[in-house]
Protein backbone atom coordinates (compact mmCIF):
# COMPACT_ATOMS: atom_id res chain seq x y z
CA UNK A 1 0.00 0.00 0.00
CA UNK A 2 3.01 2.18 0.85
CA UNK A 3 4.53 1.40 -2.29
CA UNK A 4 1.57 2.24 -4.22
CA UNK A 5 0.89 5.94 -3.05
CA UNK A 6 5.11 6.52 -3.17
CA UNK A 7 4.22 5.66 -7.24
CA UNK A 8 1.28 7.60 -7.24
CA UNK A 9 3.19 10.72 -5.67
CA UNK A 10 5.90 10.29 -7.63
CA UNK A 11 4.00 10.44 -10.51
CA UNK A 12 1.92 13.31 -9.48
CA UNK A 13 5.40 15.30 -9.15
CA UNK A 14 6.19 14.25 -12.63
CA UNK A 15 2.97 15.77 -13.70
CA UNK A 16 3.75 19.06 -11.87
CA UNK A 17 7.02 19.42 -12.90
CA UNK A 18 6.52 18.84 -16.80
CA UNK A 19 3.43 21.38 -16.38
CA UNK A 20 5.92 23.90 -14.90
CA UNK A 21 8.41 23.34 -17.36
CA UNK A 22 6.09 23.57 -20.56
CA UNK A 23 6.55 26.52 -22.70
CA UNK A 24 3.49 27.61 -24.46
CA UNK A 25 4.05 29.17 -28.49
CA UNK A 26 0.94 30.48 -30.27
CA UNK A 27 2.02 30.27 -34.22
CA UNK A 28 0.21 32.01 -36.91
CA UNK A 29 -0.83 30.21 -39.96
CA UNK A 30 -2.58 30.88 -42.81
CA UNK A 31 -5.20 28.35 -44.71
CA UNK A 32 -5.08 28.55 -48.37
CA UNK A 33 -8.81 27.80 -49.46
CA UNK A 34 -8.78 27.33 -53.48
CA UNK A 35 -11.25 28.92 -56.14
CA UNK A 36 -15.24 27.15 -56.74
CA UNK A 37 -14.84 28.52 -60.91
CA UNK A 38 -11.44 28.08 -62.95
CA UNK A 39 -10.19 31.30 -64.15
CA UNK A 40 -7.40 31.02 -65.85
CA UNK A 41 -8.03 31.37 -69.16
CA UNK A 42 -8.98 34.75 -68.93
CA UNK A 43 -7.06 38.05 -68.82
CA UNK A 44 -10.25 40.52 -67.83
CA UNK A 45 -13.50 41.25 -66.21
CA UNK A 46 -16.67 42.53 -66.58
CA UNK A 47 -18.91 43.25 -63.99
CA UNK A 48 -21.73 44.24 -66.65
CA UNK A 49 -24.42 44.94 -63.87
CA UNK A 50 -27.43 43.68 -62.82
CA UNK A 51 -31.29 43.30 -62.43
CA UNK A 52 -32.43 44.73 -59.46
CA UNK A 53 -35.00 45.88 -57.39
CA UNK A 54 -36.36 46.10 -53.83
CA UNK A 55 -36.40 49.73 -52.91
CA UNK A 56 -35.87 53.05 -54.55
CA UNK A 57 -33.37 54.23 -52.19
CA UNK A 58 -30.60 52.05 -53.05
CA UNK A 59 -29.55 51.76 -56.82
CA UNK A 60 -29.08 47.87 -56.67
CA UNK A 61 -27.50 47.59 -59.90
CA UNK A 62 -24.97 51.03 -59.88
CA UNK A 63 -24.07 50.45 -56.21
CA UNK A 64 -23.38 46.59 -57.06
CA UNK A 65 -21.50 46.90 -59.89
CA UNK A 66 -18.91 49.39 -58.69
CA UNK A 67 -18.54 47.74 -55.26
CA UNK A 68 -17.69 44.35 -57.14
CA UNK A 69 -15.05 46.48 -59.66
CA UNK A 70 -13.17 47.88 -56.97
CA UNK A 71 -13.09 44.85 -54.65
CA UNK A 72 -11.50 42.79 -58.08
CA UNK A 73 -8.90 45.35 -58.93
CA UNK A 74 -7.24 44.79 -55.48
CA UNK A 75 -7.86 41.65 -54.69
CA UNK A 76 -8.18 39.48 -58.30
CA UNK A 77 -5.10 39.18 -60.67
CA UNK A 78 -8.13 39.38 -63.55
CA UNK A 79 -8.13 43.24 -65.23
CA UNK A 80 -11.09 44.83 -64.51
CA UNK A 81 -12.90 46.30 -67.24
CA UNK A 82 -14.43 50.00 -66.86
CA UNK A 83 -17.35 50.02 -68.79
CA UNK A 84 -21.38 51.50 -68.46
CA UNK A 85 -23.47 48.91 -67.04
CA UNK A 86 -25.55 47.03 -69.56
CA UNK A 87 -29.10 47.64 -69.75
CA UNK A 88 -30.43 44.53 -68.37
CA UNK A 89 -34.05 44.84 -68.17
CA UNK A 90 -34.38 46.34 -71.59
CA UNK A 91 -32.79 43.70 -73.09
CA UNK A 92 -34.80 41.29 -71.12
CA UNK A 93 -38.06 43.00 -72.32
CA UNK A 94 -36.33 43.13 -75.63
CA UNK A 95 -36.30 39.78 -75.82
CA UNK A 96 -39.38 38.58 -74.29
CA UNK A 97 -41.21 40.69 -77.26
CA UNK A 98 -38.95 39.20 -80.06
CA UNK A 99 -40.17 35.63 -78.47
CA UNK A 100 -43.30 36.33 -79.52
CA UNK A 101 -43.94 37.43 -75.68
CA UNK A 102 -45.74 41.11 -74.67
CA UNK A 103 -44.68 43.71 -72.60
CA UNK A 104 -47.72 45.27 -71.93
CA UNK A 105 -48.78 46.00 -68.26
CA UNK A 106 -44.83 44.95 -67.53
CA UNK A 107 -42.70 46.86 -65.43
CA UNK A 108 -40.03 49.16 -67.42
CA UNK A 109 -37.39 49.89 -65.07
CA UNK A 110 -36.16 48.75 -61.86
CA UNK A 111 -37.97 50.68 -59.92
CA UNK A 112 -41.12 48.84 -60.84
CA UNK A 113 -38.95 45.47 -59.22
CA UNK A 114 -40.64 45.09 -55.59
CA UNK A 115 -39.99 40.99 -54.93
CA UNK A 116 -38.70 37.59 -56.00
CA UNK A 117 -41.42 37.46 -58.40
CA UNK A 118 -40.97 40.70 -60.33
CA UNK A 119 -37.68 39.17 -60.50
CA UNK A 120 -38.06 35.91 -62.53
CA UNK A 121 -39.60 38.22 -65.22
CA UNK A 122 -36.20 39.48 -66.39
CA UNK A 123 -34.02 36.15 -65.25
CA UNK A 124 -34.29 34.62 -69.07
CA UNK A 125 -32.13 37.48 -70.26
CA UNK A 126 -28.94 35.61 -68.81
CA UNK A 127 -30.07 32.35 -70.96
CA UNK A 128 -29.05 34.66 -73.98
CA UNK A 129 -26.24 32.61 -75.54
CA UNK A 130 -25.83 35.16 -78.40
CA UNK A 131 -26.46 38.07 -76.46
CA UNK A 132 -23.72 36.99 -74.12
CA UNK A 133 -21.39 36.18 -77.12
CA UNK A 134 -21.68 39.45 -78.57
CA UNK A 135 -20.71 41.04 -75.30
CA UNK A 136 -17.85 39.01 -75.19
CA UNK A 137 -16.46 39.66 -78.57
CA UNK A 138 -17.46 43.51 -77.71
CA UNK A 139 -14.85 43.14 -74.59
CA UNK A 140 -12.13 40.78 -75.88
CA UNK A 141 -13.58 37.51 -74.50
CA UNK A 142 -13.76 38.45 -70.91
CA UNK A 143 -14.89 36.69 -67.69
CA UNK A 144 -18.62 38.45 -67.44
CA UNK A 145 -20.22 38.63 -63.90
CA UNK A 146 -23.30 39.57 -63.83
CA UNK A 147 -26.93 38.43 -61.97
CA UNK A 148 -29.71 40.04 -59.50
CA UNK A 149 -29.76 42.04 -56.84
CA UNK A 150 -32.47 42.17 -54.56
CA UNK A 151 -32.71 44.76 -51.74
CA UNK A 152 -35.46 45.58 -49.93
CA UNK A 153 -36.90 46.60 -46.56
CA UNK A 154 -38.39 44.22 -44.00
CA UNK A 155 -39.94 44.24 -40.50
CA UNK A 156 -40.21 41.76 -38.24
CA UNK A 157 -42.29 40.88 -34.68
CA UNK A 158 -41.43 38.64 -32.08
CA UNK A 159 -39.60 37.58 -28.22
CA UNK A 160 -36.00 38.31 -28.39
CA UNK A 161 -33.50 37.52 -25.57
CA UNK A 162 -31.52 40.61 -24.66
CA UNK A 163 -29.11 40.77 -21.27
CA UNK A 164 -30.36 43.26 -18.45
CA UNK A 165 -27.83 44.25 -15.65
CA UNK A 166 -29.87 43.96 -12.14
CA UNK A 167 -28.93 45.25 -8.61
CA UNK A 168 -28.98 42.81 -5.48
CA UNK A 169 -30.51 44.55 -1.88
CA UNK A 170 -26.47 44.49 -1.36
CA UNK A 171 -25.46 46.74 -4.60
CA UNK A 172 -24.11 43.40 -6.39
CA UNK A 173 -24.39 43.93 -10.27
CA UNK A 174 -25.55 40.55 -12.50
CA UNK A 175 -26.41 40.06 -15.99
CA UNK A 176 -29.59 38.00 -16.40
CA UNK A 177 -31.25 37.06 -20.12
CA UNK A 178 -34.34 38.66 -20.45
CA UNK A 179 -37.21 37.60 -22.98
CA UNK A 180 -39.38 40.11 -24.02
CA UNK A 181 -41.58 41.20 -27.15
CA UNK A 182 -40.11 43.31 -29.48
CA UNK A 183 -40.82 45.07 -32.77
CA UNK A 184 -37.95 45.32 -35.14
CA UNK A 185 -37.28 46.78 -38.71
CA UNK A 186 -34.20 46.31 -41.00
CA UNK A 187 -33.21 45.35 -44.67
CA UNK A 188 -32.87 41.93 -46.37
CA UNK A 189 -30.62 41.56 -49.50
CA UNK A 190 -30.66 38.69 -51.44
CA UNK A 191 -27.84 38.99 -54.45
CA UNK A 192 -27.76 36.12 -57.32
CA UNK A 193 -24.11 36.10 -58.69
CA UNK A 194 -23.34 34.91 -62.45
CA UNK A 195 -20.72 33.97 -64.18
CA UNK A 196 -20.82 33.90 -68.02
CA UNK A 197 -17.99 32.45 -70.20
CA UNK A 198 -17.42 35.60 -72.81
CA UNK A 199 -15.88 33.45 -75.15
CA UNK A 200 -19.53 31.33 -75.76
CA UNK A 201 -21.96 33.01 -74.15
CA UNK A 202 -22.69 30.27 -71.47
CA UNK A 203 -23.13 30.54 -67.85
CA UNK A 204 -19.97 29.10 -65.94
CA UNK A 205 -21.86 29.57 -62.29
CA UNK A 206 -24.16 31.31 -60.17
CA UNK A 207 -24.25 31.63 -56.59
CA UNK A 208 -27.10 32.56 -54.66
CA UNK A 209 -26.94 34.32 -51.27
CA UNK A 210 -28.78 35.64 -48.55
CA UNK A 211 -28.08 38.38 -45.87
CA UNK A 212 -30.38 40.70 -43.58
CA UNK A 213 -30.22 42.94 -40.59
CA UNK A 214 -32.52 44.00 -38.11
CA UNK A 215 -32.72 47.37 -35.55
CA UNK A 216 -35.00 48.46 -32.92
CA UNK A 217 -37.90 50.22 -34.18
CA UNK A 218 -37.48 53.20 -32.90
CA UNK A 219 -33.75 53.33 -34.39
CA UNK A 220 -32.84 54.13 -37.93
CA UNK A 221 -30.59 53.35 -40.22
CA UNK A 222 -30.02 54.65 -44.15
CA UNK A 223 -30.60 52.64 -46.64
CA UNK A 224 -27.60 52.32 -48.06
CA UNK A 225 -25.54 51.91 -44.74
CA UNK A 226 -27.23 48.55 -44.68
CA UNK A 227 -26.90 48.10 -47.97
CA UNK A 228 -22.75 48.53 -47.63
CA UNK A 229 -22.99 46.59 -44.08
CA UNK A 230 -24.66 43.34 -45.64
CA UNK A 231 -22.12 43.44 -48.96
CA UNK A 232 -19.45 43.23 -46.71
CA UNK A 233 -20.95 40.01 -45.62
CA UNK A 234 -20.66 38.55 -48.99
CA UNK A 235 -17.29 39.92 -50.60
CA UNK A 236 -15.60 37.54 -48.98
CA UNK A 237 -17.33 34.69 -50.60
CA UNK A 238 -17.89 35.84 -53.99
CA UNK A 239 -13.90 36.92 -54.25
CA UNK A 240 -13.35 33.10 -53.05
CA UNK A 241 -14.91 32.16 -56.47
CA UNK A 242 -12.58 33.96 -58.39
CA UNK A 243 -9.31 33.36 -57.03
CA UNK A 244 -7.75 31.59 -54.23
CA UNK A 245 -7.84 33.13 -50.66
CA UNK A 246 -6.20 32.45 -47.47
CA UNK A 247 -8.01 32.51 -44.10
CA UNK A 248 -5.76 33.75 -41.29
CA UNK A 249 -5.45 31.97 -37.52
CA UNK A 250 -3.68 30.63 -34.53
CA UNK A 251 -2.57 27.16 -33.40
CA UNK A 252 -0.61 26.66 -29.82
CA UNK A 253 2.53 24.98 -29.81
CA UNK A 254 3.61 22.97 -26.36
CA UNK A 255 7.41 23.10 -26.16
């Protein structure tokens, strides 16, 4: 019995003193994450805009364009071609009308674009093969990103958990989660990204995404502060389709 707790000590003190002894190294490291579309066969491109809608106080299609230009001149090896954005939604109607279609009692312009459903009255337009092809050749055969953009505003009802500091008879200060009813108002985008092959006029890729935010109703917010807040959800993600990023970290080293 004596033996065993002299081993057990013994060991215990082993554990102690390797504990003291470790050294502790936190090492940065990077993780390279590679691209979802091939782009290396081309040399440029063009963000050639987009159908959108939602509200009248953001310009979907102007705000989304340039954002996307100046995010892939510093951070895509592609060259970025300055250009005016493509009328979309006339050449949609365009081409609804030369199919034989009507565009009576259709909207004419964005601003006519309220929903997902106003939406998939223009979406045919990036089926275009020719269209698309003529761009192309128009550009030198770029990489063409273009898609919807759908921003609009939204409210929403309902219990939310928020943390309340509270006062014991003694002064003592504690955070408790409360649940109460609240009323809240905000902005939902939902961008469709896609990729066209300039060379045939075929879509490559499209990505679909999905952001919102939400405030207190009695606190407000412009438009296109949102609008800026929730892109900077997605850059990340669309760049990653392009070209190859790295995601920066930690990991502790025991010496």
């Amino acid at each position: 019995m004596t033996a065993r707790l002299g081993r057990t000590a013994s060991s215990l003190a082993a554990v102690v003193l390797t504990a003291a002894c470790t050294s502790y190294f936190e090492i940065p490291i990077e993780t390279p994450i590679r691209p979802k579309l091939d782009v290396s066969a081309f040399q440029r491109v063009f963000v050639a805009g987009f159908v959108a809608g939602g509200t009248e106080d953001v310009d979907g299609n102007l705000e989304t364009t340039r954002l996307l230009r100046s995010q892939l001149r510093t951070k895509s090896e592609l060259r970025v071609i300055d250009a005016d954005a493509l009328p979309l939604v006339d050449v949609a109607l365009d081409g609804r009308e030369t199919n034989g279609g009507t565009t009576e009692e259709k909207p004419s312009g964005p601003a006519a674009i309220k929903d997902d459903a106003d939406l998939e009255e223009y979406e045919h337009v990036f089926a275009n093969v020719e269209y698309w092809k003529r761009i192309g050749e128009e550009y030198q055969q770029p990489l063409i990103v273009t898609g919807t953009v759908m921003f609009a505003p939204q409210a929403r009802s309902g219990i939310v958990q928020r943390d309340q500091e509270v006062y014991d008879s003694f002064g003592r200060r504690r955070v408790v989660p409360v649940r109460t009813y609240m009323e809240r108002k905000g902005f939902v985008l939902k961008p469709k990204f896609i990729f066209i092959d300039g060379r045939t006029g075929t879509v490559l890729h499209s990505e679909n995404y999905r952001e919102e935010i939400l405030y207190n109703a009695n606190q407000t917010s412009p438009a296109l502060s949102s609008y800026f807040e929730l892109m900077d959800r997605l850059i990340p993600s669309f760049l990653s389709t392009l070209s190859s990023q790295r995601i920066k970290g930690t990991r502790i080293l025991l010496q």
